[in-house]
Structures are given as structure tokens and as C-alpha cells.
Protein backbone atom coordinates (compact mmCIF):
# COMPACT_ATOMS: atom_id res chain seq x y z
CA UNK A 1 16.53 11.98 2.24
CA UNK A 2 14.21 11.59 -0.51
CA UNK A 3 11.60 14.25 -0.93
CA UNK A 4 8.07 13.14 -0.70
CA UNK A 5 5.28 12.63 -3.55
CA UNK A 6 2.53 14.37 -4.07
CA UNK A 7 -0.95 12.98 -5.94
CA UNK A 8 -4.08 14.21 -6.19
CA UNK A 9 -7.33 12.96 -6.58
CA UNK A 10 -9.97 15.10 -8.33
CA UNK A 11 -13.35 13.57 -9.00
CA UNK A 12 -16.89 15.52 -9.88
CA UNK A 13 -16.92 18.03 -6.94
CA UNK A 14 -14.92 16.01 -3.83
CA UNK A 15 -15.27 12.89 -2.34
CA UNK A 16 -18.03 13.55 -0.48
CA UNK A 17 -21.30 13.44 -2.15
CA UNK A 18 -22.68 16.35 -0.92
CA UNK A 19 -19.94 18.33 -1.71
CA UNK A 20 -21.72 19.81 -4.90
CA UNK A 21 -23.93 22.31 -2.30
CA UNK A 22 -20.85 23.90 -1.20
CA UNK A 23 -18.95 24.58 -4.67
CA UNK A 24 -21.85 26.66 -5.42
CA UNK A 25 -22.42 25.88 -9.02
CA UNK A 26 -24.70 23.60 -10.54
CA UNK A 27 -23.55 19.51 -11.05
CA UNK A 28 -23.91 20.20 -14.60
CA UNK A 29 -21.07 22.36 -14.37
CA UNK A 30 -19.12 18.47 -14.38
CA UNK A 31 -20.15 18.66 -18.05
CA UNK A 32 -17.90 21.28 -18.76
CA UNK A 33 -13.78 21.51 -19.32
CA UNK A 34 -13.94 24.59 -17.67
CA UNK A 35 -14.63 22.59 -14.66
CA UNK A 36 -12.10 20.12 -15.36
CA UNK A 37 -9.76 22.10 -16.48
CA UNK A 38 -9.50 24.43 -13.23
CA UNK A 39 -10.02 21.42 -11.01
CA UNK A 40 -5.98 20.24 -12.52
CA UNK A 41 -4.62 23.71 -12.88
CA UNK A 42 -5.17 23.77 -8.42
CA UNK A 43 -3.20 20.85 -8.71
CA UNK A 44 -0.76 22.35 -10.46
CA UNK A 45 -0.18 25.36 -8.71
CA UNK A 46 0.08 23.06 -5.49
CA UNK A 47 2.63 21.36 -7.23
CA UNK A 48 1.06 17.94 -7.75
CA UNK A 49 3.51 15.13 -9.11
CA UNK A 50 0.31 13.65 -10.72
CA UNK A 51 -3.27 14.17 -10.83
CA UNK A 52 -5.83 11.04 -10.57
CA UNK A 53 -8.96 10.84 -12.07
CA UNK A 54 -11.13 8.03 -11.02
CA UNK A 55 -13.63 5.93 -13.51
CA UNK A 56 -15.95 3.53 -13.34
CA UNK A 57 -18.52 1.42 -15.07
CA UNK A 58 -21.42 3.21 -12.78
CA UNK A 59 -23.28 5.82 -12.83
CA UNK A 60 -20.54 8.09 -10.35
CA UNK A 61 -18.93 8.87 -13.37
CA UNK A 62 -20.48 10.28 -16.20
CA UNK A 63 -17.40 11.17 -18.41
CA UNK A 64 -14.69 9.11 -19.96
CA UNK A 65 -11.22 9.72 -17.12
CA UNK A 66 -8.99 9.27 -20.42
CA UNK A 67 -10.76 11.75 -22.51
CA UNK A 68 -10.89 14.21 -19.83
CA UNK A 69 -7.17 13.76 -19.35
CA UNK A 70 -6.70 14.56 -22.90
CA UNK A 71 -8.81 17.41 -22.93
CA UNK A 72 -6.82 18.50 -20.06
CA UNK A 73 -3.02 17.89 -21.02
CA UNK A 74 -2.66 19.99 -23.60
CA UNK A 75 -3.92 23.20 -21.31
CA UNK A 76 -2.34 22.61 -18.03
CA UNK A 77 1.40 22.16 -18.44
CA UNK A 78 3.71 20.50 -15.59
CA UNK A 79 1.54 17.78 -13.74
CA UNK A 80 1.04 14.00 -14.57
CA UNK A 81 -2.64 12.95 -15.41
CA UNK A 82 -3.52 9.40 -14.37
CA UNK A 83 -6.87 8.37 -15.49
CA UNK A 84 -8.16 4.69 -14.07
CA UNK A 85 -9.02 2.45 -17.15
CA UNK A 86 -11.26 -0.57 -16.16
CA UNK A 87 -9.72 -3.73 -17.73
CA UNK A 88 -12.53 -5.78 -17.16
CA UNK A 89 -14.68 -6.37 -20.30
CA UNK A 90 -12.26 -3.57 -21.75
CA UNK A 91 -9.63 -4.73 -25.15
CA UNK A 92 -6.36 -4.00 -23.81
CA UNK A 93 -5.56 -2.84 -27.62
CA UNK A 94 -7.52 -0.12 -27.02
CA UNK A 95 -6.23 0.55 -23.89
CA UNK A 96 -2.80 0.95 -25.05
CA UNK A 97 -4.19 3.40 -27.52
CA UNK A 98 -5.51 5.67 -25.66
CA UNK A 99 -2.77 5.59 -22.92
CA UNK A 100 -0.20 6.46 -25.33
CA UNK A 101 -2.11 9.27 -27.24
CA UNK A 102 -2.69 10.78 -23.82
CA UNK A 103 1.44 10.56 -23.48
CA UNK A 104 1.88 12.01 -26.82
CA UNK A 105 0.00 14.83 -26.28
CA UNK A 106 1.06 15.49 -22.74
CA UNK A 107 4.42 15.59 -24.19
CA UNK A 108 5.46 12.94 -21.35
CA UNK A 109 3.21 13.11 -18.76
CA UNK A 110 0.81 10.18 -18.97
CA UNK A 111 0.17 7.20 -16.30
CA UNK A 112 -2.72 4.87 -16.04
CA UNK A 113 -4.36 3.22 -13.11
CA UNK A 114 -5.57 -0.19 -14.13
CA UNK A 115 -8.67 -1.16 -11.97
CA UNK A 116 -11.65 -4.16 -12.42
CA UNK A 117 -15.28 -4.33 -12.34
CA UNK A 118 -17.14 -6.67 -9.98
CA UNK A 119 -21.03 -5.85 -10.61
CA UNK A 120 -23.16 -7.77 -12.51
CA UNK A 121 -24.96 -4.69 -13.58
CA UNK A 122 -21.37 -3.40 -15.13
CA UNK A 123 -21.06 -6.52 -16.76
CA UNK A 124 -24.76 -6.48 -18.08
CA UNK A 125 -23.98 -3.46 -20.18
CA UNK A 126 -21.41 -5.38 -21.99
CA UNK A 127 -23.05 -8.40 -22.79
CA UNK A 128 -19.75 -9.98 -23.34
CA UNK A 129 -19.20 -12.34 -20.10
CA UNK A 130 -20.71 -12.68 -16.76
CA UNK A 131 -19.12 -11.22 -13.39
CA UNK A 132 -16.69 -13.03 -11.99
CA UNK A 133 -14.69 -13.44 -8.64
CA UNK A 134 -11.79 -10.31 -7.42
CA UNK A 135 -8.99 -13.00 -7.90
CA UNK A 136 -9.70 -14.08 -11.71
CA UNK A 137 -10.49 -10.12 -12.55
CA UNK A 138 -7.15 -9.34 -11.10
CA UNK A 139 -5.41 -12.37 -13.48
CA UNK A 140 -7.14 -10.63 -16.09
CA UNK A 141 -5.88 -7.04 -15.42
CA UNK A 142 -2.04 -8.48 -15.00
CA UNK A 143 -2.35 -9.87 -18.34
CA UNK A 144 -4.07 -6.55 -19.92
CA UNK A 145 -1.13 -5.01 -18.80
CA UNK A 146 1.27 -7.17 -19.94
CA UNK A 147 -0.40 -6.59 -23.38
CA UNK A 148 -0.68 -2.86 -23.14
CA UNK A 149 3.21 -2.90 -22.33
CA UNK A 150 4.14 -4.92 -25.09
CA UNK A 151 2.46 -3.23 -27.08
CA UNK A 152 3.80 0.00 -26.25
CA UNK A 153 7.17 -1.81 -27.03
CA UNK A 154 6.34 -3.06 -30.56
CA UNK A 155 6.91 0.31 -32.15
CA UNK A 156 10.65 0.86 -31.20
CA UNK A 157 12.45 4.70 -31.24
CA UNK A 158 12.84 5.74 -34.61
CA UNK A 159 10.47 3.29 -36.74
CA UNK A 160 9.03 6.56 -37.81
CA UNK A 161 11.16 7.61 -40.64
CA UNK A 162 9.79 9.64 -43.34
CA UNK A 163 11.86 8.87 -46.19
CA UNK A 164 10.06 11.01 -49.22
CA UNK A 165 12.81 9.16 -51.61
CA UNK A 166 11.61 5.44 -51.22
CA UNK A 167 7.85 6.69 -50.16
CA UNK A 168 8.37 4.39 -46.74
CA UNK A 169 6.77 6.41 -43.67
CA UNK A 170 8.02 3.27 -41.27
CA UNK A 171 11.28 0.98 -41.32
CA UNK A 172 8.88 -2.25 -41.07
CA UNK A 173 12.16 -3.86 -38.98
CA UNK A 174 11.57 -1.69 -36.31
CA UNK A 175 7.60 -2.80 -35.72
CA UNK A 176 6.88 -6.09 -34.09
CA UNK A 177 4.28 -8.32 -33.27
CA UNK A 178 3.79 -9.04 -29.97
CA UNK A 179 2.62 -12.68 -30.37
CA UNK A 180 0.64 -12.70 -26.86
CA UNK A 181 -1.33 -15.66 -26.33
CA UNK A 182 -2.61 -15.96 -22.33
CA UNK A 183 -5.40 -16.92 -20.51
CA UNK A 184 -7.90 -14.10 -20.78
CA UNK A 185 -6.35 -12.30 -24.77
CA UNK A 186 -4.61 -13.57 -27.52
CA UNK A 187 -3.46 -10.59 -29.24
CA UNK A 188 -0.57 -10.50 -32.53
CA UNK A 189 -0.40 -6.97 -32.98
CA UNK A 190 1.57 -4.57 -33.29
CA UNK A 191 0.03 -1.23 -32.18
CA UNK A 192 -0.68 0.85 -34.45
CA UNK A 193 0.54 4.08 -32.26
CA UNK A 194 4.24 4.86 -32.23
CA UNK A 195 6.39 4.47 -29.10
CA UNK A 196 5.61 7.30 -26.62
CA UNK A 197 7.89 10.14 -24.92
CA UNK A 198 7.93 7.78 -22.01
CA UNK A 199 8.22 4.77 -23.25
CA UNK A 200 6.56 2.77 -20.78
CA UNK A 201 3.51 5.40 -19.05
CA UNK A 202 3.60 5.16 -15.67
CA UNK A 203 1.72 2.46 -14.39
CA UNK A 204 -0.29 2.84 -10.54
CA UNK A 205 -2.09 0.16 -8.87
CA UNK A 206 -4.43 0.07 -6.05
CA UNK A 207 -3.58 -2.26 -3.31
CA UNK A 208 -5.92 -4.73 -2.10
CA UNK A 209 -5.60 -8.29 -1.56
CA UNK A 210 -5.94 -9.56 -4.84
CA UNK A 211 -3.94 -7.07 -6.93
CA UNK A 212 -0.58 -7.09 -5.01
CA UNK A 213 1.03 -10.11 -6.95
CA UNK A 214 0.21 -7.46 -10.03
CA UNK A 215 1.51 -4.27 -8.15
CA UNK A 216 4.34 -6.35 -7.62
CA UNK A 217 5.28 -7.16 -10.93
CA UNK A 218 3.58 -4.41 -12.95
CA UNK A 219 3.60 -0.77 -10.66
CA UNK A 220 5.25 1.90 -10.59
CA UNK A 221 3.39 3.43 -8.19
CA UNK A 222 1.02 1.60 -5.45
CA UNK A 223 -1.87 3.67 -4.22
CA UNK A 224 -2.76 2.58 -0.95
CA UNK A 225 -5.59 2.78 1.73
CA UNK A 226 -5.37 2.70 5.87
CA UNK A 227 -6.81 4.74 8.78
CA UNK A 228 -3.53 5.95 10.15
CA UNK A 229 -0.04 5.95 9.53
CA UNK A 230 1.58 2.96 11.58
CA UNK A 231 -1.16 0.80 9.31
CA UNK A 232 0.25 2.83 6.19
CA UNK A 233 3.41 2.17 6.96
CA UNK A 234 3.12 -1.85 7.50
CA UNK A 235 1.54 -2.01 4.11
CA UNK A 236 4.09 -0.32 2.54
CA UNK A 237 6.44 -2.96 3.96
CA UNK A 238 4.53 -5.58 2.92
CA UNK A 239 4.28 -4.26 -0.90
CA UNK A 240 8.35 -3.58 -0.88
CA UNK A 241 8.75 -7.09 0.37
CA UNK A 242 6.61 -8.49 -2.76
CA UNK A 243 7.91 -6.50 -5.02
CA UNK A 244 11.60 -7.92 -3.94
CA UNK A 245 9.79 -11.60 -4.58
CA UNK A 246 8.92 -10.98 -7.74
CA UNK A 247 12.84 -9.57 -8.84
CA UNK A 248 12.31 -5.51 -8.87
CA UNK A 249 13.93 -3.06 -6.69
CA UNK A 250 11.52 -1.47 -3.97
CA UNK A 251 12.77 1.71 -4.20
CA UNK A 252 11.70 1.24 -7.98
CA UNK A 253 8.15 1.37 -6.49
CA UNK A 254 6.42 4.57 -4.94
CA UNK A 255 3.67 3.73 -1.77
CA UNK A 256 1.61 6.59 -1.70
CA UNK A 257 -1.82 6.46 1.30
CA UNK A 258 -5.00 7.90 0.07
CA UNK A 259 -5.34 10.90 2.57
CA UNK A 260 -8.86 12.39 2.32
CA UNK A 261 -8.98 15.91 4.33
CA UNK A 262 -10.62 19.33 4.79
CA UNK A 263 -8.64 21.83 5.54
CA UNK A 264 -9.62 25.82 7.14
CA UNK A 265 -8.41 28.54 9.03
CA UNK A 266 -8.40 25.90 12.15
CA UNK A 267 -9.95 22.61 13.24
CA UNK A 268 -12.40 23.75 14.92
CA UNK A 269 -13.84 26.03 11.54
CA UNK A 270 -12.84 22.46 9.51
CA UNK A 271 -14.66 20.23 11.88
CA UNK A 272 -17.92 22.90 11.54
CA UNK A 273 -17.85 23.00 7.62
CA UNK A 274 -17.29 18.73 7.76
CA UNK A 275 -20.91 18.53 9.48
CA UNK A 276 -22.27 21.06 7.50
CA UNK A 277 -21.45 18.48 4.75
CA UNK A 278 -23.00 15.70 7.07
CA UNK A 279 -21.65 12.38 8.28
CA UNK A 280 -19.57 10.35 5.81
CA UNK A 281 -17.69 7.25 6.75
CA UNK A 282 -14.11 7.65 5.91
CA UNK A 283 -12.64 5.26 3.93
CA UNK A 284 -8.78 5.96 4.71
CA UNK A 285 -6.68 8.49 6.91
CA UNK A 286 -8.57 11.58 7.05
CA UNK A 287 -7.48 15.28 8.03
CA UNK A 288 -9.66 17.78 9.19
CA UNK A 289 -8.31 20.90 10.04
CA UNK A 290 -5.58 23.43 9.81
CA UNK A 291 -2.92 23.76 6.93
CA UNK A 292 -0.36 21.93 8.92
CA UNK A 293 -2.05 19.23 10.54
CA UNK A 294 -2.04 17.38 6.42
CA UNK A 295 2.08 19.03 6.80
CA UNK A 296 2.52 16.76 9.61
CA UNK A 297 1.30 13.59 8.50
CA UNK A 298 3.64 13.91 5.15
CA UNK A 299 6.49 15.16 7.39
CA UNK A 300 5.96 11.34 9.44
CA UNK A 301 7.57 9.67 5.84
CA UNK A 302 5.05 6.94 6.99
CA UNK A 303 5.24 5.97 3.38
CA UNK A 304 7.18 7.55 0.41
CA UNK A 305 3.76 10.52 0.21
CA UNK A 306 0.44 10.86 -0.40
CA UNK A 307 -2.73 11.01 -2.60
CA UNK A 308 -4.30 13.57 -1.11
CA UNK A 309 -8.20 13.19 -1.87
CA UNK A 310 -10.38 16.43 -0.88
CA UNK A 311 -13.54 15.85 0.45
CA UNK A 312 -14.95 19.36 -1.37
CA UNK A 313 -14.00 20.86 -4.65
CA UNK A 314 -12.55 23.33 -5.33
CA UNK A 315 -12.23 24.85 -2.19
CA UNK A 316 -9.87 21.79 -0.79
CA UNK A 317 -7.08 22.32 -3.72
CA UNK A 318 -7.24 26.29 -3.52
CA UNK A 319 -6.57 25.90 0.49
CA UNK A 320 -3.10 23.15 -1.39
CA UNK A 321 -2.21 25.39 -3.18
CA UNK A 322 -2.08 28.15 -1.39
CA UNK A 323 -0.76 27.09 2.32
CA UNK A 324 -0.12 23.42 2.35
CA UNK A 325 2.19 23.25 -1.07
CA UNK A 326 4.13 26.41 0.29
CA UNK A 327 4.91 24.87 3.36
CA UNK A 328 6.15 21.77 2.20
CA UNK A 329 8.48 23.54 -0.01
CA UNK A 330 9.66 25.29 3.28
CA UNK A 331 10.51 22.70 4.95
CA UNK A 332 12.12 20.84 2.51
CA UNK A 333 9.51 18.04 1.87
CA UNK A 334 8.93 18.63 -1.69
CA UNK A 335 10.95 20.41 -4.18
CA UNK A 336 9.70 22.51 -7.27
CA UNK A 337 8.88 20.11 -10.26
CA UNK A 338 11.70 21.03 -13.16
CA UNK A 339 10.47 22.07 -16.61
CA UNK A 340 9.84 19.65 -19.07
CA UNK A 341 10.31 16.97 -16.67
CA UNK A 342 8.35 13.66 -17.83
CA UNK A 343 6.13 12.04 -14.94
CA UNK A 344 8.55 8.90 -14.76
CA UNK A 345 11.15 11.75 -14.16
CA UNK A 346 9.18 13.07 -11.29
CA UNK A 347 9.74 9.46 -9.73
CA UNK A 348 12.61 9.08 -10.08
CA UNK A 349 12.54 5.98 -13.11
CA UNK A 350 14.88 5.98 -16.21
CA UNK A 351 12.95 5.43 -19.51
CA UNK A 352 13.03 1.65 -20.07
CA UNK A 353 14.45 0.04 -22.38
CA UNK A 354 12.39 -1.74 -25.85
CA UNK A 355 11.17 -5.73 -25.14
CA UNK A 356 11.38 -6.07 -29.18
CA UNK A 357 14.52 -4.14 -29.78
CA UNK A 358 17.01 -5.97 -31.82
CA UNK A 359 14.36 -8.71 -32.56
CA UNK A 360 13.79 -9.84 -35.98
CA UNK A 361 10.31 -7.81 -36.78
């Protein structure tokens, strides 16, 4: 039986807005690595196969996810950071940049989640083009993708050579241009970043009913939303079944629900501290209470694990960490992470091969 996997979410101080009052440090404190920094460590010590850090084009998020993930990498060790990169009215040259820099200095453990903006108001700051409808953004973000992969790809292994005796610091037949010409980016290249410990950084996408014909071609890991587990698991059927349309193996692609929770001592000292927080509308399966109540709906296998997204920072990951990550190692539900292990590892993927290798450059 395959073990389970384990994401988190960590954004400003919890899901729910109020959560700020009960970290007991100013919001400016978001400012700060410190903050960020400890926020990921948590998820560390609870043994986290990645962490996610949302982004967005509003005002919810007043730092750059990628930066912060590269801030980040090179202090906490051992966990995959996955910061969401809007591809709307975003260059996907750019995007392949910074994606690979963060797997470079992660030493491995880079992913991206690829999402799209909607607003007007977003697209206002830009300037560029107007809003336009769910179904042509998510066009657009299947071909930024397809751009930021072959791009990754257009450096192959070993086109970094070095040679002090001819003066050449590439082998020029091992860089290629990508030639992409779509609907939405024409783009030559080649990047200008070489090919990353991964390879390919591992790519999650957000189901919803425009972006599964690009989970199913593009993800390696499908982040999902439902308010309980039979609903979990019938999406996760539905995802497997178009990923086997468009030619990939399902068990090539992780389903992980979005499981917001507070956890205490008990539910009824949970339930207390969630309306001391006031009401909130939840917008997927939510726990509230004991340790083992978030055990048990991992140890249903609904889907192949969770995102677990705390309502409250940092109390929620310290409470992880220190009696939900225990148990699931107890029973058998999770295994330690190994050292050195890249985030593709961690699910299970071999590092695929080069598009461009063998091509004339």
C-alpha cells in the first residue's frame, strides 16, 4: 500500500482572516523571513512532502510566493516549496526562470502551481489585455506551461562545460531553441538558465472545471477541493480517468483534497477557539478538533493525501508537528522523507528525460 502525501499550505497567518489576533504578533511581522522562514521549518518538522505558498494579483498577498520560496530554500532543508505563479498577463520566459533558480538553489526541491487571473482590476494593473473568460485563461496557462517545459528542456545535462583551453563555457550543440509558436506566445528561445536538478519541477494544478484537460496533460500533482471524502474521492476518479484520455499513467498523477482544520487538546476546546475566530464559510473538508480526528480522514485513502490548510498560524503546524505527523508515522501512513531526496523523488516520478536531446541545436 502506498503511503500517503502530505502538503501544506502556509499563507500570511492561516486561512482565516482573523487569524492574525491569535498569533499574537503584529501583520507586519508577514514582512519578515523570520516569519516565513518558521512558518516552513513547522512544515518540516511535520514532515511535509511539499509546502504551498499561494499568490495572487490582489491585495491578499503582499509578497512575491517565488521569492519567498527562495528566501526560504536555502534555510530549511528537506521539504518541497511550491509557490503559485499566475500565468495570466505573466511571460512564461520568466516563469521558467524563476522556477528553475528556485530548483537550483533548493538543490532539487522546486514545484510550481500554475494558476489564472479573472479580475478586471488584476488585469488593469497590467495594461497589457483585458479580462477574459476561465476557459481561454486556462488555454493560455496549458500553453505557458508547455513553454516553461520546453524551455527547461533546451539546456540539456552537461551543456555546461568549462573548457579553459578553447575559452567555450557551453557546447552550443547541447542548447536549443524551442521554436514555440501557439495561440497565446510565440517564443524561440532557448533559456538562458541551465537544466535543473530535477529536470522537469514538479508541476501542481488546481482542479476546477476548466483546468482539468491541463491537469491532465501537464500535472504532476492535482490539488483538489470537496466537503467530504466520498466527493473527494469521485473527483479523484474523474481526474485519473482524464489523465488516461490524454495517454499518461494515473498513478503518474498525485490527488491530494485541500483539508482546512483546527486542531486542540479535544473538539470541544477546537470548536471554542474556531468561534473565538468567528464564522467563516469553509471552502473544502474541514477538521476541527482532536489530533486524530485529521489521522482519520488520511487513514480513509479517500484520495492518494492531503493539503492540509490551517485555519491559524502558527499554532495549527506546531499542533502537525508535534501529534498529527507522529502518529501517522505510527501507523504506517507516512514514512520519514530520505536525505537528499528531490521532491519528484518524494512522489514517486523518475527524472524525465530531455525533449531536445539528440536534436540538431
Amino acid at each position: 500500500m502506498r503511503t500517503a502525501h502530505l502538503a501544506v499550505e502556509v499563507s500570511g497567518f492561516g486561512r482565516h482572516p482573523q487569524a492574525w489576533r491569535r498569533a499574537g504578533v503584529p501583520r507586519e511581522a508577514l514582512l519578515t523571513p523570520a516569519h516565513h522562514i518558521a512558518a516552513v521549518q513547522l512544515a518540516a518538522q511535520a514532515g511535509a512532502d511539499f509546502v504551498a505558498l499561494p499568490d495572487s494579483f490582489g491585495p491578499d498577498h503582499l509578497l512575491d510566493a517565488v521569492a519567498i520560496a527562495a528566501r526560504v530554500a536555502p534555510a530549511v532543508p528537506g521539504v518541497g516549496l511550491v509557490p503559485t505563479v499566475t500565468t495570466t498577463h505573466t511571460e512564461p520566459f520568466h516563469v521558467s526562470k524563476a522556477i528553475a533558480t528556485l530548483d537550483l538553489v533548493s538543490q532539487g526541491r522546486a514545484g510550481w502551481e500554475p494558476a489564472v487571473s479573472r479580475t478586471a482590476a488584476d488585469a488593469a494593473q497590467f495594461g497589457r489585455k483585458p479580462a477574459a473568460p476561465p476557459a481561454e485563461l486556462w488555454r493560455e496557462a496549458a500553453e505557458a506551461i508547455e513553454v516553461v517545459v520546453r524551455l527547461w528542456d533546451s539546456w540539456e545535462d552537461g551543456a555546461v562545460i568549462r573548457d579553459t583551453a578553447t575559452g567555450r563555457y557551453v557546447d552550443r550543440d547541447r542548447l536549443h531553441y524551442i521554436d514555440f509558436t501557439g495561440e497565446f506566445f510565440s517564443v524561440k528561445g532557448p533559456s538562458i538558465t541551465p537544466r535543473t536538478p530535477q529536470g522537469h519541477p514538479l508541476v501542481v494544478v488546481r482542479e476546477e472545471p476548466d483546468s482539468l484537460p491541463v491537469a491532465a496533460r501537464w500535472a504532476d500533482v492535482v490539488r483538489i477541493s470537496a466537503p467530504d471524502l466520498p466527493a473527494a474521492h469521485a473527483a479523484r476518479e474523474r481526474i485519473r480517468a482524464a489523465v488516461a484520455d490524454a495517454g499518461r499513467d494515473p498513478d503518474s498523477v498525485a490527488v491530494l483534497l485541500d483539508v482546512e482544520f483546527l486542531l486542540a487538546v479535544d473538539e470541544t476546546t477546537a470548536r471554542r477557539e474556531l468561534d473565538e475566530l468567528g464564522e467563516l464559510a469553509p471552502q473544502t473538508l474541514r477538521v476541527v478538533g482532536a489530533p486524530d480526528a485529521l489521522v482519520e480522514v488520511i487513514a480513509e485513502r479517500a484520495v492518494d493525501g492531503i493539503t492540509a490548510v490551517p485555519l491559524a498560524l502558527p499554532g495549527g503546524l506546531r499542533v502537525l508537528a508535534d501529534a498529527v505527523a507522529p502518529r501517522l508515522l505510527e501507523t504506517g501512513l507516512r514514512v520519514p522523507a530520505r536525505p537528499g531526496d528531490t521532491l519528484r523523488h518524494r512522489f514517486g516520478l523518475p527524472r524525465p528525460a530531455n525533449f531536445y536531446e539528440g536534436a540538431t541545436a
